[in-house]
Protein backbone atom coordinates (compact mmCIF):
# COMPACT_ATOMS: atom_id res chain seq x y z
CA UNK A 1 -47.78 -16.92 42.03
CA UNK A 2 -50.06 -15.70 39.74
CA UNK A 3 -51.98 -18.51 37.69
CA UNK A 4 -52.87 -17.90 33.81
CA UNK A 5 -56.14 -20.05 34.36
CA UNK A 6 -59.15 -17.99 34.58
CA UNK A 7 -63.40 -18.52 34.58
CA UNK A 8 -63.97 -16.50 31.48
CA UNK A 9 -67.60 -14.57 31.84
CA UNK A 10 -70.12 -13.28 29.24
CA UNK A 11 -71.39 -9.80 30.23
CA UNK A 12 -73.69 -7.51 29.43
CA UNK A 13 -73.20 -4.13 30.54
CA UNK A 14 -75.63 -1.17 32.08
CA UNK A 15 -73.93 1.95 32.73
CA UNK A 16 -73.48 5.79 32.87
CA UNK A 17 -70.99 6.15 30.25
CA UNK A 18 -69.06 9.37 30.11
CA UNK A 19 -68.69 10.73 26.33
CA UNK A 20 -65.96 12.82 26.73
CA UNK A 21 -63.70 10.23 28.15
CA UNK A 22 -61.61 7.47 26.48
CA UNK A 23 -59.84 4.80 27.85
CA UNK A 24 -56.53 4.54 27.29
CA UNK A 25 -56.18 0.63 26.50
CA UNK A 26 -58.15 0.42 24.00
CA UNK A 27 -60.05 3.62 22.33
CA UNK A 28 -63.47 2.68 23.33
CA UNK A 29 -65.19 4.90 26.04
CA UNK A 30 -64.38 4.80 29.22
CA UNK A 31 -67.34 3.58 31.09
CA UNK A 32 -67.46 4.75 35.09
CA UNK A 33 -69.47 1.57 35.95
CA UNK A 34 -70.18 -1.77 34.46
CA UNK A 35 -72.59 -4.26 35.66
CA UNK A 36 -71.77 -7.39 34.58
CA UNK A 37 -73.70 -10.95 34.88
CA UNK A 38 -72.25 -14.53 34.29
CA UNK A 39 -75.54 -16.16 35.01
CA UNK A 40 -74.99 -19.80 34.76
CA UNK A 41 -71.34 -19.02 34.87
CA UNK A 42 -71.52 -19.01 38.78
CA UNK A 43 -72.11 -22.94 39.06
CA UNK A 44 -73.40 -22.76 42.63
CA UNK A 45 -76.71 -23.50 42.88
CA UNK A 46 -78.10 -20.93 45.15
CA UNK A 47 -76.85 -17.84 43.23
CA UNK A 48 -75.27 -16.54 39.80
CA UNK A 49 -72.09 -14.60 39.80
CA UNK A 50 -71.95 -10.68 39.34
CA UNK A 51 -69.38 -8.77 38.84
CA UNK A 52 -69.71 -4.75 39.40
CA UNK A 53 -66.40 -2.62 39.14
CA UNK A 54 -66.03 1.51 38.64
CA UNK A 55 -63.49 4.41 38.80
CA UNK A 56 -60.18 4.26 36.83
CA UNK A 57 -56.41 5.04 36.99
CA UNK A 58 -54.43 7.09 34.20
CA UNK A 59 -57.59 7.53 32.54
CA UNK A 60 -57.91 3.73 31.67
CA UNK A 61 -60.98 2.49 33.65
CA UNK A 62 -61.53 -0.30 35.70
CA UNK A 63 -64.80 -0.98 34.75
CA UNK A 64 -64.37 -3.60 31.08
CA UNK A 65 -66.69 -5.85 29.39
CA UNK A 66 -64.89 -9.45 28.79
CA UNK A 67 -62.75 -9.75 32.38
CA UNK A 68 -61.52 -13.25 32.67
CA UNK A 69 -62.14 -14.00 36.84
CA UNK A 70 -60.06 -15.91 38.55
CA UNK A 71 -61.08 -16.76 41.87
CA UNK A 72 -58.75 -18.79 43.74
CA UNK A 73 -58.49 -19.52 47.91
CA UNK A 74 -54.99 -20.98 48.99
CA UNK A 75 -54.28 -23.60 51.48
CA UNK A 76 -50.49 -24.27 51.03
CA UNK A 77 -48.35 -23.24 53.84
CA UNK A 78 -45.27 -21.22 53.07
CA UNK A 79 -43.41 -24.05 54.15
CA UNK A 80 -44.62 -26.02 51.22
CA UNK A 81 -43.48 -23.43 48.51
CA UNK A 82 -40.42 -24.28 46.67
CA UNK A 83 -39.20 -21.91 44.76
CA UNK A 84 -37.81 -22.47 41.43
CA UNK A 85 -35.02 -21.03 39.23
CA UNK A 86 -37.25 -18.16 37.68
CA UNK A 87 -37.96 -17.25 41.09
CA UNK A 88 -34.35 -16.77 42.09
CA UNK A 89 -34.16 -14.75 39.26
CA UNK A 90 -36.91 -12.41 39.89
CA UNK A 91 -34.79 -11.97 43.32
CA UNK A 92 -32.26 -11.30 42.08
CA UNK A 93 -34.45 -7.97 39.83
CA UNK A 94 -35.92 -7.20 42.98
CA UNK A 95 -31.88 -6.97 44.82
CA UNK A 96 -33.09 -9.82 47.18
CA UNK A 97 -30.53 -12.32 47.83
CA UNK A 98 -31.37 -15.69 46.51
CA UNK A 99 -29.48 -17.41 49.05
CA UNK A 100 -30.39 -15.84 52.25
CA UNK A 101 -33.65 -18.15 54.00
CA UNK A 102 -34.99 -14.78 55.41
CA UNK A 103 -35.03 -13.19 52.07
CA UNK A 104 -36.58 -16.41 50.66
CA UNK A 105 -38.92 -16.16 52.89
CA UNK A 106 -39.76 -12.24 52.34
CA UNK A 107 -40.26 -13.65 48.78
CA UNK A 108 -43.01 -16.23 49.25
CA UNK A 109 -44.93 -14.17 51.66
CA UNK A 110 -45.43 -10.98 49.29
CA UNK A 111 -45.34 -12.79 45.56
CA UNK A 112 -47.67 -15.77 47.04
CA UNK A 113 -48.33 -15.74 50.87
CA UNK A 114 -51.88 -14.61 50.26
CA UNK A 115 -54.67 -17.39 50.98
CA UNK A 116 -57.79 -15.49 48.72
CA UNK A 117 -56.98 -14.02 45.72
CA UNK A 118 -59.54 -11.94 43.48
CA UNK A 119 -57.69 -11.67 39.73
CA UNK A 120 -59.83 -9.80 36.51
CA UNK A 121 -57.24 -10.02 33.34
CA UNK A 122 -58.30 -8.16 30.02
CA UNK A 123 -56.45 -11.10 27.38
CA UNK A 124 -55.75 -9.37 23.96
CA UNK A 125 -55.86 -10.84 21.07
CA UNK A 126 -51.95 -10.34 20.90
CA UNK A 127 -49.74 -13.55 22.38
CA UNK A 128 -46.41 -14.39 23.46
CA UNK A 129 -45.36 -16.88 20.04
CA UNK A 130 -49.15 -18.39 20.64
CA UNK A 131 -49.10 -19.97 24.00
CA UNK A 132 -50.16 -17.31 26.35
CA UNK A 133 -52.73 -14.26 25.72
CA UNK A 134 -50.95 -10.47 26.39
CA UNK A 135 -52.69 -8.94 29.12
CA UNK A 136 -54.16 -5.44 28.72
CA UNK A 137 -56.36 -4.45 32.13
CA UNK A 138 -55.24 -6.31 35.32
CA UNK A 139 -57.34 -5.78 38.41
CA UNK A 140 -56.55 -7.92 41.75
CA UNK A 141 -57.44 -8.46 45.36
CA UNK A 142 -55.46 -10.50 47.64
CA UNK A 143 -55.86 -11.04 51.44
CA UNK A 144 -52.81 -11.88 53.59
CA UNK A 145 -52.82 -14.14 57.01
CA UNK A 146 -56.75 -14.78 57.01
CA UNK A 147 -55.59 -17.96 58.66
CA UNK A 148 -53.26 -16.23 61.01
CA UNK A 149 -56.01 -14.04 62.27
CA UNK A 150 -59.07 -16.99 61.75
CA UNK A 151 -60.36 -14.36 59.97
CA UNK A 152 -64.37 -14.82 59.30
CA UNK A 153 -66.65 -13.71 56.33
CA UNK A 154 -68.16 -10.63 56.67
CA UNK A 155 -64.99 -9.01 58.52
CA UNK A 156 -63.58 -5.68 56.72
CA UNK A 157 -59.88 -5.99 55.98
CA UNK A 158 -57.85 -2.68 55.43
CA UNK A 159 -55.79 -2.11 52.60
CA UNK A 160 -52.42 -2.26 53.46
CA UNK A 161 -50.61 0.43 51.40
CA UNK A 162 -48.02 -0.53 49.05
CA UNK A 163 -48.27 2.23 46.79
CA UNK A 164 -44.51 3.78 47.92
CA UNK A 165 -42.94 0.97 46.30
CA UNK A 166 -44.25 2.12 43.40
CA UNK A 167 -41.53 5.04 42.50
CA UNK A 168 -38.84 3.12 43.74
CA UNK A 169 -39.67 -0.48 41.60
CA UNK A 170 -39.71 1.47 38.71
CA UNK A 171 -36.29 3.60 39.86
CA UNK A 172 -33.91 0.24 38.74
CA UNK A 173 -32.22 0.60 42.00
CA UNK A 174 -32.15 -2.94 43.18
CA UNK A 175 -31.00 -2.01 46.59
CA UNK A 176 -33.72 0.55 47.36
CA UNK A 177 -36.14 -1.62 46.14
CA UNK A 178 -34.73 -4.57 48.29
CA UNK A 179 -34.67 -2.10 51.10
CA UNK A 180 -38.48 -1.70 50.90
CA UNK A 181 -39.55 -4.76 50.15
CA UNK A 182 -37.78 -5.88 53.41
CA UNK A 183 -39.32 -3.19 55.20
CA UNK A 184 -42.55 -3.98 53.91
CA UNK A 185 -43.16 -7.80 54.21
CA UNK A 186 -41.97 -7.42 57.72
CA UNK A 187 -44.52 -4.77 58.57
CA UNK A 188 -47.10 -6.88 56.86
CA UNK A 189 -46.35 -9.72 58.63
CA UNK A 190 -45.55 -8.27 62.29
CA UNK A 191 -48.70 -5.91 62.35
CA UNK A 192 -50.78 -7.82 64.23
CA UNK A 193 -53.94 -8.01 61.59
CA UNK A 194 -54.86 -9.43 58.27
CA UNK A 195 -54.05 -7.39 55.39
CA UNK A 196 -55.36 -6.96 51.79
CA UNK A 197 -53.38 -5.64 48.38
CA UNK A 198 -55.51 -3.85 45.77
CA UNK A 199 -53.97 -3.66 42.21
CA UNK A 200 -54.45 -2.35 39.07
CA UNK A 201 -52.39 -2.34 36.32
CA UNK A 202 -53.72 -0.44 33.29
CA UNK A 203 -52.06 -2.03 30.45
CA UNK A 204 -49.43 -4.93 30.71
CA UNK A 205 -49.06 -5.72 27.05
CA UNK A 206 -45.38 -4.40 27.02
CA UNK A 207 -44.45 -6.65 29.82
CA UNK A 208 -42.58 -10.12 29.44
CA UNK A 209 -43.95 -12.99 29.68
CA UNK A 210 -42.43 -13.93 32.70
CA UNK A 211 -43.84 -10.52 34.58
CA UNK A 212 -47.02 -11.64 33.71
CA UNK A 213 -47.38 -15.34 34.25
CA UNK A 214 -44.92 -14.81 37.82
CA UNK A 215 -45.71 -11.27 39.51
CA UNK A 216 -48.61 -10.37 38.97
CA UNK A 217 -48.20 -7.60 42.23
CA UNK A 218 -44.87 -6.59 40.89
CA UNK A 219 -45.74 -6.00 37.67
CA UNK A 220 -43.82 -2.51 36.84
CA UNK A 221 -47.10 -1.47 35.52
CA UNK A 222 -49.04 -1.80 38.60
CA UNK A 223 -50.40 0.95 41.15
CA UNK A 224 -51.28 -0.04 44.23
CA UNK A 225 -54.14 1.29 46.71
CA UNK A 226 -52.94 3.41 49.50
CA UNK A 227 -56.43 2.58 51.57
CA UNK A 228 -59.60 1.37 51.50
CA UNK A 229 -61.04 -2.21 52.85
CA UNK A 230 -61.83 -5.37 51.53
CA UNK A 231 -64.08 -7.92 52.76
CA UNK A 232 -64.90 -11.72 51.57
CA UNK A 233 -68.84 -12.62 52.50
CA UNK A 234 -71.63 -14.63 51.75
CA UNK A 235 -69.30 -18.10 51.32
CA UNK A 236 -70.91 -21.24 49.98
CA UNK A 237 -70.40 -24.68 49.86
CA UNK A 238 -71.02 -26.58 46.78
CA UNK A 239 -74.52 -27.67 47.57
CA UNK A 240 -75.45 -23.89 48.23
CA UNK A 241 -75.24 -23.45 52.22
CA UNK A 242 -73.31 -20.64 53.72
CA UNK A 243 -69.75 -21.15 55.61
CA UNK A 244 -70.83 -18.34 58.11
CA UNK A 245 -67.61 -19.92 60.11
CA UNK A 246 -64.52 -21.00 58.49
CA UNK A 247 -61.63 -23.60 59.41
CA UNK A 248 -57.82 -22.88 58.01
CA UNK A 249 -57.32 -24.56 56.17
CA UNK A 250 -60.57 -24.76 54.19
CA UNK A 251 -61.96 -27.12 51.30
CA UNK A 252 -65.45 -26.81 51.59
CA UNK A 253 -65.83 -23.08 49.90
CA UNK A 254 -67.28 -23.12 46.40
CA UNK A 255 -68.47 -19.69 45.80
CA UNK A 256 -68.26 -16.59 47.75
CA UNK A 257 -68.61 -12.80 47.15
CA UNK A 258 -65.76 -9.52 47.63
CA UNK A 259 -66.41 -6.26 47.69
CA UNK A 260 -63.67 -3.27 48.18
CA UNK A 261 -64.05 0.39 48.39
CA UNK A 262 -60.09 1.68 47.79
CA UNK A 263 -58.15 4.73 46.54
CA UNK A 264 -55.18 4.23 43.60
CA UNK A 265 -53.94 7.47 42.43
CA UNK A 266 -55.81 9.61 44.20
CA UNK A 267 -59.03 7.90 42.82
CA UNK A 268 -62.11 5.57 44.56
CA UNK A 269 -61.85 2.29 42.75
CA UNK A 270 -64.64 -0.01 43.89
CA UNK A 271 -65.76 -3.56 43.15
CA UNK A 272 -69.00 -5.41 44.14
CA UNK A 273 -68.88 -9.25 43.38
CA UNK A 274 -71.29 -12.32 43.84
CA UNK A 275 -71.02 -15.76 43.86
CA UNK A 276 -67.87 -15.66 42.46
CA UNK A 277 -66.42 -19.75 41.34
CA UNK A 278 -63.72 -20.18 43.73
CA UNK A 279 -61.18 -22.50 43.46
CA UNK A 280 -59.42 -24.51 45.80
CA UNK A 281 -55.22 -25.44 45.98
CA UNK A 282 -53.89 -26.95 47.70
């Protein structure tokens, strides 16, 4: 699930800026590319994290100064996942059947099945009664079965496109959208490769607290990539020397870098990022 923790970065920002354009979260102008630097922020010695995003969806870009980056790699199994009571519930939202194992299963995989995550949150300076920052901006990677497929650094991963759930999560029929969620996971998980799901949610301020803090990738503010390809790279241990081969499951990695080049809406959305903190659970 998704985690509120996040490595919050200082940036500065050199960019084309467009003057004609605003963006829709918050007024300001909607910048087409921001270069951002967290210098000592990285913590690995042989490199300081960079972050580089551009395009933008519904006119709200991707590109923001002030992303909190959250960089996580997963080694829990799905066997290990237990779901809990707010879980069933979300099920039950999604017209999954709380009770049936294959359904629980279907569950795990797609809300938190992936082993490397990639999460930028815009935190407002609105809260839910003072315990947890509203999110604005929401901008995420994840990569599913790298340990199924022992995939390596450097390898591109295609998008896997989700984006037809879309319509139909926002319809309120349960059983359509329990239809292709089904349909989905299964495809995800029977087609033979590793996959990766791009999101970006322009504004998620209206959203419980629960949508944000649980499901992240099915927030009903979300739109999903329909292609592109993702790819993890230069991966470092804590004393600065590259993984060039990894082990599942994997404590060693410290740092590491992502890059994707996707379409959402109809519109490139790209990221360049290095020497990104990376944590490890489990």
């Amino acid at each position: 699930m998704l985690g509120t923790s996040g490595c919050p970065i200082d940036v500065d920002t050199d960019a084309d800026t467009d003057p004609g354009a605003t963006d829709g979260a918050d007024g300001a102008d909607d910048t087409d590319g921001a270069d951002e630097t967290a210098g000592e922020a990285g913590g690995n010695p042989a490199c300081s994290a960079s972050h580089q995003l551009t395009g933008s969806v519904d006119g709200v870009s991707a590109a923001y100064d002030g992303y909190l980056v959250d960089t996580t790699f997963y080694n829990t199994s799905l066997e290990e996942i237990v779901l809990s009571e707010i879980d069933f519930e979300i099920m039950e939202q999604l017209g999954l059947e709380p009770e049936d194992p294959e359904d629980q299963e279907r569950f795990k995989y797609f809300s938190s099945g992936f082993e490397l995550r990639n999460l930028y949150m815009e935190q407002l300076d609105e809260s839910y009664g003072g315990f947890l920052p509203k999110t604005g901006r929401d901008l995420s990677v994840a990569f599913f079965d790298l340990s199924t497929h022992q995939v390596q650094p450097g390898t591109p991963v295609e998008v896997f496109d989700v984006s037809p759930f879309e319509a139909i999560r926002n319809s309120g029929d349960r059983d359509a959208i329990a239809t292709m969620l089904r349909e989905m996971v299964d495809q995800m998980r029977s087609n033979g490769q590793p996959d990766a799901v791009i999101t970006f949610a322009p504004d998620r301020s209206d959203e419980s607290i629960v949508e944000v803090v649980f499901i992240s990738m099915l927030s009903p503010n979300a739109r999903f990539a329909s292609s592109g390809t993702a790819t993890f790279h230069s991966v470092l241990d804590a004393s600065g020397q590259p993984l060039d081969a990894l082990e599942y499951p994997n404590h060693d990695i410290d740092a590491l870098s992502i890059e994707f080049e996707a379409e959402i809406d109809g519109g490139p959305v790209t990221l360049e990022a290095s020497c990104l903190p990376t944590l490890i659970s489990g």
